[in-house]
Each structure stands twice: as C-alpha cells, then as structure tokens.
C-alpha atoms as a PDB file:
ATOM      1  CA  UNK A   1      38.350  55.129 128.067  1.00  0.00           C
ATOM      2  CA  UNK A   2      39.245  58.475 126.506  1.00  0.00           C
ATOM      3  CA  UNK A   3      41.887  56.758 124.230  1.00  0.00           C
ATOM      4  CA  UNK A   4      38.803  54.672 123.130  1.00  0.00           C
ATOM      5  CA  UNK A   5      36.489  57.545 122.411  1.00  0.00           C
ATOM      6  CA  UNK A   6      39.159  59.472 120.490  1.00  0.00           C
ATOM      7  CA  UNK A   7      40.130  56.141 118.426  1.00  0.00           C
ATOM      8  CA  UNK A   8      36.691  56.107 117.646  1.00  0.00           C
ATOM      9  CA  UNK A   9      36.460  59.845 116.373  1.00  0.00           C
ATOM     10  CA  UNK A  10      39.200  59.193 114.133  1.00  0.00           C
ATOM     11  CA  UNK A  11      37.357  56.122 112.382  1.00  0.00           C
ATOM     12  CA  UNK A  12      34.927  58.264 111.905  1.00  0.00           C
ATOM     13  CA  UNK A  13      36.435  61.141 110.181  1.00  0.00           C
ATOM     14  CA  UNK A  14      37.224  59.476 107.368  1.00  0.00           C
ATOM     15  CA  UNK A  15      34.000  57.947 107.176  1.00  0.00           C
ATOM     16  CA  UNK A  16      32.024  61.397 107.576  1.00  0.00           C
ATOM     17  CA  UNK A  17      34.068  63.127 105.182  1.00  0.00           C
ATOM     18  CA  UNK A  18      33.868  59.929 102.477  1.00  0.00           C
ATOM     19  CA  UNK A  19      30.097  60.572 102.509  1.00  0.00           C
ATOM     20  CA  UNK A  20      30.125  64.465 102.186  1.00  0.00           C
ATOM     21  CA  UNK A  21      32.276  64.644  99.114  1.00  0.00           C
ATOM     22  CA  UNK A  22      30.066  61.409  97.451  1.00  0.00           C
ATOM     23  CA  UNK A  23      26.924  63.551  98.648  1.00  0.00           C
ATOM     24  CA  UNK A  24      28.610  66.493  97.025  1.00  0.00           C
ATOM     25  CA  UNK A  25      29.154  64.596  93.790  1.00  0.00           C
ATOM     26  CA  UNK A  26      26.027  62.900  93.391  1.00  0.00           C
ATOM     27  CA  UNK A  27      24.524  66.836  93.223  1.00  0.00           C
ATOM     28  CA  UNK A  28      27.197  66.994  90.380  1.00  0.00           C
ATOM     29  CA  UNK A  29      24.450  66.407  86.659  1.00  0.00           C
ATOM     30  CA  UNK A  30      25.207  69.152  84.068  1.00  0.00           C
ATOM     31  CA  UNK A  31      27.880  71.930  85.577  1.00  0.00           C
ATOM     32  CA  UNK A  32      30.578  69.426  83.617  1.00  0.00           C
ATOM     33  CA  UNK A  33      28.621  69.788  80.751  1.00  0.00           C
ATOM     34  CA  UNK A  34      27.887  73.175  81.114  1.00  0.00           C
ATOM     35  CA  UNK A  35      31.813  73.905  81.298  1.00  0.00           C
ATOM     36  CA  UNK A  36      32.473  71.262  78.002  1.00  0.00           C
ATOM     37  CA  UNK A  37      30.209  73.404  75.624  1.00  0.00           C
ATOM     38  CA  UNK A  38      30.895  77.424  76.586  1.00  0.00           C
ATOM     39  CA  UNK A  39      34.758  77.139  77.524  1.00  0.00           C
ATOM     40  CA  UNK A  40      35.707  75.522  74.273  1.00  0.00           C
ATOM     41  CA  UNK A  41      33.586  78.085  72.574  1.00  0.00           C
ATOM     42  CA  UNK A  42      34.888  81.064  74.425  1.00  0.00           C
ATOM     43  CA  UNK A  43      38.514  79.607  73.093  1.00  0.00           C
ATOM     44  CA  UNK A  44      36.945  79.561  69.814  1.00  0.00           C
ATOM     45  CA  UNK A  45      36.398  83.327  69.756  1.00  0.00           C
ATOM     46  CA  UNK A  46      39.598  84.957  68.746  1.00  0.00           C
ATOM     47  CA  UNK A  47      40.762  82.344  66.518  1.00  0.00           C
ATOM     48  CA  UNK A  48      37.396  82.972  64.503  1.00  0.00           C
ATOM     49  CA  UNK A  49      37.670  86.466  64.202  1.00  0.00           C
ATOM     50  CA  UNK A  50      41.614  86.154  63.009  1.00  0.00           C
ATOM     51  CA  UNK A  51      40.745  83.424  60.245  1.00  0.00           C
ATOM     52  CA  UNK A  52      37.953  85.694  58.609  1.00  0.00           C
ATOM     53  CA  UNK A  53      40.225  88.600  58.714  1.00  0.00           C
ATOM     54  CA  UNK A  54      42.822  86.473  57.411  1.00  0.00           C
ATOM     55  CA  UNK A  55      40.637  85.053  54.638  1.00  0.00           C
ATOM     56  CA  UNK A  56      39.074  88.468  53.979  1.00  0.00           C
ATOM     57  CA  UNK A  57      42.699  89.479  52.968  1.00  0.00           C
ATOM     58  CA  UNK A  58      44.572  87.013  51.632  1.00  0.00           C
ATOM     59  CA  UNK A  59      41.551  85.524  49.624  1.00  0.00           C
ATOM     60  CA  UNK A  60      39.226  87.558  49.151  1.00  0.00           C
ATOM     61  CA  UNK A  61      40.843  90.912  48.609  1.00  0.00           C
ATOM     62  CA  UNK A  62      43.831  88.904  47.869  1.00  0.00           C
ATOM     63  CA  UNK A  63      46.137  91.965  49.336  1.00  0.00           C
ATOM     64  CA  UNK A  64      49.951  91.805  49.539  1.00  0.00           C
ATOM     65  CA  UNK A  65      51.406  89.160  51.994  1.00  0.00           C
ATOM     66  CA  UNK A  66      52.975  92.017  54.201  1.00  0.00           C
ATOM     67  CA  UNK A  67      50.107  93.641  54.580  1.00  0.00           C
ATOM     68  CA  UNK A  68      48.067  90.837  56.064  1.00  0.00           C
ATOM     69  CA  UNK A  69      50.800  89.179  57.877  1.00  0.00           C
ATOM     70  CA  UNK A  70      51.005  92.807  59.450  1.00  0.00           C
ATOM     71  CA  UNK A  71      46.955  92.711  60.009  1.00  0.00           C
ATOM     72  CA  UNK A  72      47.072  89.108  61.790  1.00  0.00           C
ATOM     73  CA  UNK A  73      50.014  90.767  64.054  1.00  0.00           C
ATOM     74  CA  UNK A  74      48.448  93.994  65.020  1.00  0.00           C
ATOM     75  CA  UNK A  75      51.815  95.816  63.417  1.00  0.00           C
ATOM     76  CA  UNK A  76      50.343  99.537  62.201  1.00  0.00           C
ATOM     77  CA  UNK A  77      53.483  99.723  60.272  1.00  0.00           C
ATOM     78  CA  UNK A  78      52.906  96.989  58.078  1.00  0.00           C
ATOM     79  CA  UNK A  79      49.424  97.996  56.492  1.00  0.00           C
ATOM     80  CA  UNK A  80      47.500 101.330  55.656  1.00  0.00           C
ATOM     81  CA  UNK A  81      44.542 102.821  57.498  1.00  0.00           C
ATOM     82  CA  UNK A  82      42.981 102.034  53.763  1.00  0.00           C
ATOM     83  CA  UNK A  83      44.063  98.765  53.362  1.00  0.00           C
ATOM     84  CA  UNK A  84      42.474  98.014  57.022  1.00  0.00           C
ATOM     85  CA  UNK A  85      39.133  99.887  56.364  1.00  0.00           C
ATOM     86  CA  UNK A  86      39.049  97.253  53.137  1.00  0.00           C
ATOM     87  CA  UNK A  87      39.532  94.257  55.380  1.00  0.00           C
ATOM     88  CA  UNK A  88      36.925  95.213  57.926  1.00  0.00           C
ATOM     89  CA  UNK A  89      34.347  96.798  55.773  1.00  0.00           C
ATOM     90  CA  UNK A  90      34.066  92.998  54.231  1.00  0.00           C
ATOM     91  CA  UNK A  91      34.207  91.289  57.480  1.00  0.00           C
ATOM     92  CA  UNK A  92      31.698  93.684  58.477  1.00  0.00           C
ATOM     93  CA  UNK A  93      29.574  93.014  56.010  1.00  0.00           C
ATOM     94  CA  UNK A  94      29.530  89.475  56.318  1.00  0.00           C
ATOM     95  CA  UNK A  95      28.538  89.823  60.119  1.00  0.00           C
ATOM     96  CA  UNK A  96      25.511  91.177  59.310  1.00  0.00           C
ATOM     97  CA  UNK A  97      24.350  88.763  57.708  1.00  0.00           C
ATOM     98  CA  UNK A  98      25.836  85.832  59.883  1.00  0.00           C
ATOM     99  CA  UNK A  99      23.982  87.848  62.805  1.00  0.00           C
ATOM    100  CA  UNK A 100      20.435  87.374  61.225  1.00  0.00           C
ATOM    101  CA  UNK A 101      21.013  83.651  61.230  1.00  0.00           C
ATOM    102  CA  UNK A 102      22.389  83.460  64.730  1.00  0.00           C
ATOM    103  CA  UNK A 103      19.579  85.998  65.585  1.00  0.00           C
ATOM    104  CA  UNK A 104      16.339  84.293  63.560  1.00  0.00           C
ATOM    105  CA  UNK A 105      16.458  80.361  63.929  1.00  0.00           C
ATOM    106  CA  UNK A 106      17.597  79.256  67.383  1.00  0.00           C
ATOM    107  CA  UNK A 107      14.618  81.567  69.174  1.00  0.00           C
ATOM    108  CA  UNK A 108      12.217  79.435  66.299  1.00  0.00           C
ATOM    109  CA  UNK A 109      13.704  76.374  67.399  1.00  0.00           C
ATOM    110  CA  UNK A 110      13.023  77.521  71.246  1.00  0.00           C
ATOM    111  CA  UNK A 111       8.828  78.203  70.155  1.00  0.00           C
ATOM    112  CA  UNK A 112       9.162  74.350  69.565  1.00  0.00           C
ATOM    113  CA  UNK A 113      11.484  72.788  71.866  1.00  0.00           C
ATOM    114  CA  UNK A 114      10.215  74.351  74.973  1.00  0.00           C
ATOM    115  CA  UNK A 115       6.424  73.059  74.604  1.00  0.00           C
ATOM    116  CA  UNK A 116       8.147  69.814  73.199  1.00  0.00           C
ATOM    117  CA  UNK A 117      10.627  68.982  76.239  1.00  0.00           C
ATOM    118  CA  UNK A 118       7.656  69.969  78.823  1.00  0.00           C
ATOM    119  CA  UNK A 119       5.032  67.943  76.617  1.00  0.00           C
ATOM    120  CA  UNK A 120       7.574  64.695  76.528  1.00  0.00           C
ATOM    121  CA  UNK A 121       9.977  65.585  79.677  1.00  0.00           C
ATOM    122  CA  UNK A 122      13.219  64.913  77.022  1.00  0.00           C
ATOM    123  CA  UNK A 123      15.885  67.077  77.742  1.00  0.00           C
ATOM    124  CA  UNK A 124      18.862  65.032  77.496  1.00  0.00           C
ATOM    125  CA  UNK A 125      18.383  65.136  73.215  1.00  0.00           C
ATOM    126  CA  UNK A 126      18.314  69.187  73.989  1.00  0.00           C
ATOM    127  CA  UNK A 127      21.622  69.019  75.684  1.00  0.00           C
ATOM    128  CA  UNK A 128      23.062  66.792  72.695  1.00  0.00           C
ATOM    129  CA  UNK A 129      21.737  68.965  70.172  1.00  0.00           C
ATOM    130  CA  UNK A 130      23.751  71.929  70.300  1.00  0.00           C
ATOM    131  CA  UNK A 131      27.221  69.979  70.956  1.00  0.00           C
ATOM    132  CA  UNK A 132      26.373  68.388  67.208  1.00  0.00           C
ATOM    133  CA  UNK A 133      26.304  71.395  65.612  1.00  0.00           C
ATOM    134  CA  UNK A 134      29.579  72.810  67.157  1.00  0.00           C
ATOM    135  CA  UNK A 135      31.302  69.489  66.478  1.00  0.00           C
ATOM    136  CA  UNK A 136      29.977  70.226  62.571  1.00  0.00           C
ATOM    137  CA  UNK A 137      30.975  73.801  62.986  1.00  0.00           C
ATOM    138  CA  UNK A 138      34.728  72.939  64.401  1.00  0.00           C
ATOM    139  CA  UNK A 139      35.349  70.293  61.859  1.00  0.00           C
ATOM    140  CA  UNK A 140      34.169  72.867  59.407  1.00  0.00           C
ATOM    141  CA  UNK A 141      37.249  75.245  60.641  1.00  0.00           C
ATOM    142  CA  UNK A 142      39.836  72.800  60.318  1.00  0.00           C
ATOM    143  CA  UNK A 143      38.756  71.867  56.706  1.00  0.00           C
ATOM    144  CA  UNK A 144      38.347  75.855  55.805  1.00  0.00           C
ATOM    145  CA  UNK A 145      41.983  76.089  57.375  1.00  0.00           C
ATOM    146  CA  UNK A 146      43.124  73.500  55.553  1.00  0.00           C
ATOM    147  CA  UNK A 147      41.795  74.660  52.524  1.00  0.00           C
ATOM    148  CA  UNK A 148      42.445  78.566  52.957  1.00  0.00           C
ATOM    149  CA  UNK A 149      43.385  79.541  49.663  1.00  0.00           C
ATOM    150  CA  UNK A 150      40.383  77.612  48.152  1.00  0.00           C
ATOM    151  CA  UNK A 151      37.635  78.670  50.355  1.00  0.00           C
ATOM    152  CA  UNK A 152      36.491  82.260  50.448  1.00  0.00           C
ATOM    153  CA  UNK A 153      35.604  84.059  53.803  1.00  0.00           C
ATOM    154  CA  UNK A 154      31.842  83.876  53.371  1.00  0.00           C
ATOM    155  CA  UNK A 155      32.324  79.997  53.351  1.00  0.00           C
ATOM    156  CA  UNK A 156      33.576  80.367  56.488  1.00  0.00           C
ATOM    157  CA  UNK A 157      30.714  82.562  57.779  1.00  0.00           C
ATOM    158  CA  UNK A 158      28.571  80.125  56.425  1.00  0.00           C
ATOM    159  CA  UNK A 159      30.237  77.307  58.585  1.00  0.00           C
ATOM    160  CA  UNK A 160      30.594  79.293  61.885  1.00  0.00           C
ATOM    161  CA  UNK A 161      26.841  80.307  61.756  1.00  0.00           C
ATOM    162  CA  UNK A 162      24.285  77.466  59.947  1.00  0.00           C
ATOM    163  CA  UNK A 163      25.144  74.339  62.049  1.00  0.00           C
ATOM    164  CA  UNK A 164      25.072  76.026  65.456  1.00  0.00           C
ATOM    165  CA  UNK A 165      22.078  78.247  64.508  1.00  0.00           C
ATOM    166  CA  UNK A 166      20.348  74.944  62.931  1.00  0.00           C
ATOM    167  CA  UNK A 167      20.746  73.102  66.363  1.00  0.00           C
ATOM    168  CA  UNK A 168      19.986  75.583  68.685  1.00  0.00           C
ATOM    169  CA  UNK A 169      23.560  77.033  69.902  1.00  0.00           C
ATOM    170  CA  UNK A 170      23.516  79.017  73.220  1.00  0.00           C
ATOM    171  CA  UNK A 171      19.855  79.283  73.490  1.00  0.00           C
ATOM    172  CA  UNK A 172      18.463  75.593  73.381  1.00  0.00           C
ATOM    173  CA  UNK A 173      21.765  74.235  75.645  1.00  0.00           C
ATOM    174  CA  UNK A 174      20.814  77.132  78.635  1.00  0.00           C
ATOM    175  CA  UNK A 175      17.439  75.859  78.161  1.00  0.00           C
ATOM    176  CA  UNK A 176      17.957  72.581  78.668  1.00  0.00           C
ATOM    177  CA  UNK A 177      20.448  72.844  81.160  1.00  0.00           C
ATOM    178  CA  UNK A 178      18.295  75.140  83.503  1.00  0.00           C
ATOM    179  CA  UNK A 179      15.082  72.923  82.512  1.00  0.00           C
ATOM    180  CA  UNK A 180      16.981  69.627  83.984  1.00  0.00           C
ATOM    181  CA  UNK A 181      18.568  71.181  86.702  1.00  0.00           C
ATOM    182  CA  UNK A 182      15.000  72.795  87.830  1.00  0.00           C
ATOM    183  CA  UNK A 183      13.381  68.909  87.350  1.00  0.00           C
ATOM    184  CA  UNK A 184      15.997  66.991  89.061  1.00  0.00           C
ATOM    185  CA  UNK A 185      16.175  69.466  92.182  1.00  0.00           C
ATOM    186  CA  UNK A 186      14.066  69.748  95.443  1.00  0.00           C
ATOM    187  CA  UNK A 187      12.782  72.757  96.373  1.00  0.00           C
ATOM    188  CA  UNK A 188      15.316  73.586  99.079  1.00  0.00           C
ATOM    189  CA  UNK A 189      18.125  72.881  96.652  1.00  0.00           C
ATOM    190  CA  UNK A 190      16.780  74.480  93.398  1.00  0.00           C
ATOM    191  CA  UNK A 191      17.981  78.521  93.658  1.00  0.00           C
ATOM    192  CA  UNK A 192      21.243  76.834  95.351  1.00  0.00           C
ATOM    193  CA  UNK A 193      22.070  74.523  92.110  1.00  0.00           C
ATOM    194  CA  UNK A 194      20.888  77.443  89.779  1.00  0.00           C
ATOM    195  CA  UNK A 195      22.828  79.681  91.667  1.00  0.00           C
ATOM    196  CA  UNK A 196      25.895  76.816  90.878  1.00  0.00           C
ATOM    197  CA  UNK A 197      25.285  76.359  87.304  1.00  0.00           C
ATOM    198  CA  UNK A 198      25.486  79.992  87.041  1.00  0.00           C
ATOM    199  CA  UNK A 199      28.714  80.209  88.343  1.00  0.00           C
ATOM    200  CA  UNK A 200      29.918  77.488  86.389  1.00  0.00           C
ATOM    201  CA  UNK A 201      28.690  79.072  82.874  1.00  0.00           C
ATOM    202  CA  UNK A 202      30.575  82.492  83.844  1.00  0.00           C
ATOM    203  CA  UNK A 203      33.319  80.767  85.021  1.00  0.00           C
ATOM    204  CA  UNK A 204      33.799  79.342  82.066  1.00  0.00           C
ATOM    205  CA  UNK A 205      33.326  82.078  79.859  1.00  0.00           C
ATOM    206  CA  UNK A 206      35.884  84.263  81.892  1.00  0.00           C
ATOM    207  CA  UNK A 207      38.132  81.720  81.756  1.00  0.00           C
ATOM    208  CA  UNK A 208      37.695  80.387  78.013  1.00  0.00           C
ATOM    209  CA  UNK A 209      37.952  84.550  76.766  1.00  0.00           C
ATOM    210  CA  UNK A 210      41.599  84.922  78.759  1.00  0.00           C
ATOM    211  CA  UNK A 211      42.666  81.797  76.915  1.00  0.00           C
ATOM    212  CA  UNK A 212      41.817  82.553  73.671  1.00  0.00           C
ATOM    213  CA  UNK A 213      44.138  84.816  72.718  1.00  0.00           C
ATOM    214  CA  UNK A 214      47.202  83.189  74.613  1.00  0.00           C
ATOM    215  CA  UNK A 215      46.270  79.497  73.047  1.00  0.00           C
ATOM    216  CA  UNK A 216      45.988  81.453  69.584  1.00  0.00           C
ATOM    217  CA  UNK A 217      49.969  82.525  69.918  1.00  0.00           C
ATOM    218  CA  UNK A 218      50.861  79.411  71.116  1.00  0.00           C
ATOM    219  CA  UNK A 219      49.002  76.552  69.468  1.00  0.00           C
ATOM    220  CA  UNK A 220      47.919  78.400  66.415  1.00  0.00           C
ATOM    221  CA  UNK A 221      44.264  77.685  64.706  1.00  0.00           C
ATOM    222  CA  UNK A 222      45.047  74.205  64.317  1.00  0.00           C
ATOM    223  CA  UNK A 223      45.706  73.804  67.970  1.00  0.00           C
ATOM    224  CA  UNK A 224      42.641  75.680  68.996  1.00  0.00           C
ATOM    225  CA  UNK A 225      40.234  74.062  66.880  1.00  0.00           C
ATOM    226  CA  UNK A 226      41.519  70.403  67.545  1.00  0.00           C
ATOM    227  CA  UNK A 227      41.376  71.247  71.285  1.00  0.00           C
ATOM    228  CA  UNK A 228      37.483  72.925  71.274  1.00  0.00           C
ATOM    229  CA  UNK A 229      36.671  69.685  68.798  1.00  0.00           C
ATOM    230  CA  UNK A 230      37.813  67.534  71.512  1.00  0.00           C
ATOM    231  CA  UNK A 231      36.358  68.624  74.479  1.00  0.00           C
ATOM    232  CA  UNK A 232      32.716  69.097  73.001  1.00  0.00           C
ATOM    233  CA  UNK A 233      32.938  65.525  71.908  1.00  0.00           C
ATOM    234  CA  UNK A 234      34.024  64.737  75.597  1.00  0.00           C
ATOM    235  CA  UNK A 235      30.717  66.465  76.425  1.00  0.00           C
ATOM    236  CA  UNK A 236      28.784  64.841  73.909  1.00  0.00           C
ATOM    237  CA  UNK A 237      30.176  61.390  75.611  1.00  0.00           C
ATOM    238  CA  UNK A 238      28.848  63.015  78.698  1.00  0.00           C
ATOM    239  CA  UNK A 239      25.781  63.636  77.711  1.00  0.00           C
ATOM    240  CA  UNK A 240      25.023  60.089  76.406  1.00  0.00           C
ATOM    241  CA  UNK A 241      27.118  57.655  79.078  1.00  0.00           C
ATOM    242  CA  UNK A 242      26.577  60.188  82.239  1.00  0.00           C
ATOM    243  CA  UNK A 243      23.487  62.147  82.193  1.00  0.00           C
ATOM    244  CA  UNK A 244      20.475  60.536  82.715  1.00  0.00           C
ATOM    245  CA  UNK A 245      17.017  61.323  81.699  1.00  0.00           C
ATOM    246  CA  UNK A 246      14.888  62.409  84.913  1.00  0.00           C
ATOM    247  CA  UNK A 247      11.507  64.214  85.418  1.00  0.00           C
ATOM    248  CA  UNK A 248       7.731  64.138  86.356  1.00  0.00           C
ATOM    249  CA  UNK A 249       5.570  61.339  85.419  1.00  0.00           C
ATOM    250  CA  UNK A 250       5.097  61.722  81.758  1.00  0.00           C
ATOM    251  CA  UNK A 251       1.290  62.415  80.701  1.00  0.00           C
ATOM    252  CA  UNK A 252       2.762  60.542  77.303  1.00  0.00           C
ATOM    253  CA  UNK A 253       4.390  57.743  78.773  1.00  0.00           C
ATOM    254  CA  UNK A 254       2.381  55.312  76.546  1.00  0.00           C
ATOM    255  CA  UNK A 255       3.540  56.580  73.240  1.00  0.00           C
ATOM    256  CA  UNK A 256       6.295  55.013  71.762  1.00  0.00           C
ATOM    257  CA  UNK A 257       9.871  56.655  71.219  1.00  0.00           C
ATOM    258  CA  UNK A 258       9.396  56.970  67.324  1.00  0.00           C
ATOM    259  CA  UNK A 259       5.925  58.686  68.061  1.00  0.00           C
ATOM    260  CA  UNK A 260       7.376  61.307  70.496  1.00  0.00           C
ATOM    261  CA  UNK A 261      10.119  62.278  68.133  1.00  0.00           C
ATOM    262  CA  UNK A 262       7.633  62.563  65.483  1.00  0.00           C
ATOM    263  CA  UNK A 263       5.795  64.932  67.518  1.00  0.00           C
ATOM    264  CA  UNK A 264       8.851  66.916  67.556  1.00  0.00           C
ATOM    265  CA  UNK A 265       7.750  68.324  64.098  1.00  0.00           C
ATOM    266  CA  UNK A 266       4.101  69.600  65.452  1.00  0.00           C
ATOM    267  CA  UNK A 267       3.747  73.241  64.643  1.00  0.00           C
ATOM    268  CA  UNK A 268       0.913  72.724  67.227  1.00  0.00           C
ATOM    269  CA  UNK A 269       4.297  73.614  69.911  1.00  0.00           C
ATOM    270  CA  UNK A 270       5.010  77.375  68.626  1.00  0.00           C
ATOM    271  CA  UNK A 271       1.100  77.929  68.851  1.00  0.00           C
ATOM    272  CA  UNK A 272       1.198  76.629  72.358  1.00  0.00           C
ATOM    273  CA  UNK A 273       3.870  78.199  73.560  1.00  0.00           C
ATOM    274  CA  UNK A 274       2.790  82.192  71.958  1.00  0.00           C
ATOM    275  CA  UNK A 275      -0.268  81.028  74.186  1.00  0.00           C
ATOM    276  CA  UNK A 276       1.168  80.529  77.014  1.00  0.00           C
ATOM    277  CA  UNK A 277       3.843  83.274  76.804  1.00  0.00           C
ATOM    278  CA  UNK A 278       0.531  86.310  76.244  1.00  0.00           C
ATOM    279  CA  UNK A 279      -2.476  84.763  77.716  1.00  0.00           C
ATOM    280  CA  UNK A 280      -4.192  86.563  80.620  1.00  0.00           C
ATOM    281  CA  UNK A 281      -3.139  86.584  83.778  1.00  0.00           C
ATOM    282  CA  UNK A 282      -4.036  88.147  87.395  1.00  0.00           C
ATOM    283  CA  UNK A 283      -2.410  91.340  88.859  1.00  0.00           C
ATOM    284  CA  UNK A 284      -1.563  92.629  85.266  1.00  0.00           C
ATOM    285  CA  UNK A 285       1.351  89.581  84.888  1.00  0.00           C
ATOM    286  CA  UNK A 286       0.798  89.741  81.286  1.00  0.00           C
ATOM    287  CA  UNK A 287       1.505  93.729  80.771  1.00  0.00           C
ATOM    288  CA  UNK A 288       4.456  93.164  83.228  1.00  0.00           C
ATOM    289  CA  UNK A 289       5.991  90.442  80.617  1.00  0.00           C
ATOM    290  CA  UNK A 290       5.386  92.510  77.987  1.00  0.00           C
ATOM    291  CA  UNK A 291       7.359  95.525  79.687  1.00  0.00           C
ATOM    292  CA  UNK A 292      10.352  93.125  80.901  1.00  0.00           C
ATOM    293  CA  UNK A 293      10.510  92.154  77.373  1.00  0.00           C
ATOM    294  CA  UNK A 294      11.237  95.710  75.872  1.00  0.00           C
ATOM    295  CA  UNK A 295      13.398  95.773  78.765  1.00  0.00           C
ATOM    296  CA  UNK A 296      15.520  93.206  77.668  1.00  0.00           C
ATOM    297  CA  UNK A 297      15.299  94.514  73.823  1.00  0.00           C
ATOM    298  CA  UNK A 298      16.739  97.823  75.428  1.00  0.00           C
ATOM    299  CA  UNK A 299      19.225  96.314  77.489  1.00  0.00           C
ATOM    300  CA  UNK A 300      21.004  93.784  75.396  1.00  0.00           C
ATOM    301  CA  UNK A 301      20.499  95.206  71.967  1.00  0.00           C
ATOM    302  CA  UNK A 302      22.874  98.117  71.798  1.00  0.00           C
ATOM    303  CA  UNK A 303      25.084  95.575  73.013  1.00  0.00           C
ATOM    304  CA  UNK A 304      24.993  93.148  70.091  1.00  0.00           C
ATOM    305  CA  UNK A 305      24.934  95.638  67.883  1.00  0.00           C
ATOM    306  CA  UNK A 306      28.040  97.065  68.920  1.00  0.00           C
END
C-alpha cells in the first residue's frame, strides 16, 4: 500500500511542477520585450560616444591620425590637453542640441499617446513604435560607419537623436509597457508584475552598460551595431507574432481600424490630457502633483545636465 501511495507521489511531481512553470510562463507578456529594447541600447552607449569623438576628430577637425587613434585609446601620451579640449568642446556642443530633441518631442508625443491608448485601449502599436525608430537609428550607424570620412559628426547626431525622439524612445515604450502590464493584471498580481518588469528594465540596463565597453574592444562598432540591430528586430517580431492586444471593453469598439488611427492625429488628446493632469481634486491632490513635479525637475535635472 505504501509502495502505491509513493508511486503515486512521484506521477505527480512531474505533473505539479509541469503546471507551475506553464503557469509561470503564461504570466510571461512584455519582460522579453522589455529586455529586447533597453539591453541593446545600453550596448549602444559607448560605441556612440566613441564614433562622435572619432568623427569629431578625424572629420571634422580633421586632426593628425596619432592624435585620434590616441583619443579612441585613452593614451594621454598620444594627444595634447588642447587637442582634447578641441574634440570635446565640439562634441559638446553638438549634445546640446541633440538633448533639446531628445528632451522636447517624445514628452509631446506622450500629451497624445496617453489619452489616445486609454481612448482606443491600443498599446501593442506603442510598444512597436519605439523599436522602429531604433531599427532606423542603428541602420543609420552602420551607414555613418561605413561612410566615416563622408559624413560629418553632426550627421551622426542627427541620426542618433530624430528617429528615436520622432517615435517616442524611452518614454512612449515605459508607457506602454507599464500601461499593458497594469490592463492585463488582476489586482492581486499587479504591484507583483510591476515590481517584475522593474527588475527586468534594471537588469537590463546593468547588464547592457558592463557590456558595452567589453563588446566595443572585441567586436568593434560594426559588431555592436549589427548585434543591437538584431535583437530590436527580434523584439519587433515579438511584438507583432507574441504579444497580444488585451484590455477593457472599448467605449469605441464600433469604429473602424482606419478611423481609430485617424484619431491618432486629434489635438483634442494633449487638451485632454493637460485636463486631466491639473484639474481639481479633493485633499489638495492637485497642489501635491504640482509639488512632486518640481520634485522630479530637482531631482533628475542636475543629473542630465551633468
């Protein structure tokens, strides 16, 4: 009898731990996602900031070989304090211009978006958005590598900054991501998944900033850039083939497709959404916004600007 109860146990082991992992799994929506789009462009970092310096001077400033060979290798011997200053006072410059676009159009975008995805419950074509304009901004590296000598630095600034900026970049991806996860969870599950996607994001950051600079020694920029270009298109697969669209009953379930994209365009969105975000509210919410917005002015602009 006790041979019979323990044979049983074991058959259902298996069993028991067969359904765990594929209850596991089916919690599993956008943390692959979320790990295809910021790893590849934590790898990215580096390599960017060595092909404008590169470009700044052998093209721009058009400097001696030596000197920016010694530059790209961190050798002090090779280069001048002078000849350094040069180099960075142009990269510099271009920054600050690249920063206003980073800085200005995604949060426009977000006035829209936001009061769009709520209005239609469409946050797949969120997700996808941002991926397209780092696929354009990659393939945009490779051809200003390609063609070093021929493109100057700002083209490259140009390239790094437009395409993300026009498709949302960081800011319209987290949005979505946190958006879907909040629709497709239960209550019980919500601050546990959030808590997960979090992880997954910083994770992959960490991870993707360590890399950078030994994948830049040993691939080179054609290495890194081929490798980011392919795993955002693996995430753009992902997005299309794996993710599925989920959410409340739509209150404009009876328009068509075409008509919902069209309504993408409505400036009526931003107007909504500055109403929402400073209309009244009980137990002084409003003023309490307002202060946790300085808040975040305070906290994370000395650190841009650095």
């Amino acid at each position: 009898m006790q041979s019979i109860n323990q044979a049983e146990e074991q058959d259902k082991t298996p069993a028991t731990f067969c359904v765990r992992v594929r209850s596991i799994l089916s919690l599993v929506t956008v943390e692959p996602l979320m790990f295809l789009f910021v790893f590849p462009s934590m790898l990215l970092t580096l390599s960017i900031v060595n092909l404008h310096m590169d470009k700044a001077c052998r093209v721009n400033l058009q400097l001696n070989a030596s000197v920016c060979d010694g530059l790209s290798q961190r050798n002090s011997s090779m280069y001048t304090s002078e000849e350094e200053n040069m180099v960075q006072r142009m990269v510099a410059n271009m920054n600050m211009w690249k920063a206003v676009i980073q800085s200005v159009l995604p949060p426009c975008l977000l006035l829209m978006l936001g009061a769009w995805s709520d209005k239609h419950n469409r946050r797949k074509l969120l997700m996808g958005f941002p991926i397209v304009g780092e696929v354009i901004t990659v393939t945009g590296f490779i051809l200003c590598t390609y063609f070093f000598y021929e493109l100057p630095m700002e083209v490259t600034g140009v390239v790094e900054s437009l395409p993300t900026s026009a498709t949302g970049g960081w800011f319209v991806m987290f949005m979505a991501v946190y958006s879907y996860v909040g629709a497709v969870s239960t209550l019980e599950s919500r601050t546990l998944r959030i808590g997960a996607l979090k992880i997954c994001a910083t994770g992959s950051i960490m991870v993707g900033t360590a890399m950078s600079g030994i994948c830049y020694r040993l691939i080179g920029l054609y290495g890194i850039f081929s490798t980011a270009l392919f795993l955002f298109v693996v995430g753009l697969i992902y997005t299309v083939l794996v993710i599925r669209e989920v959410g409340t009953a739509a209150p404009q379930a009876n328009k068509s497709t075409y008509t919902s994209y069209k309504d993408f365009f409505n400036y009526q969105h931003m107007k909504s959404t500055f109403y929402f975000a400073f209309k009244r509210r009980d137990g002084n919410r409003r003023a309490r916004m307002f202060v946790s917005f300085v808040l975040l002015c305070l906290t994370f602009g000395p650190v841009q600007g650095e």
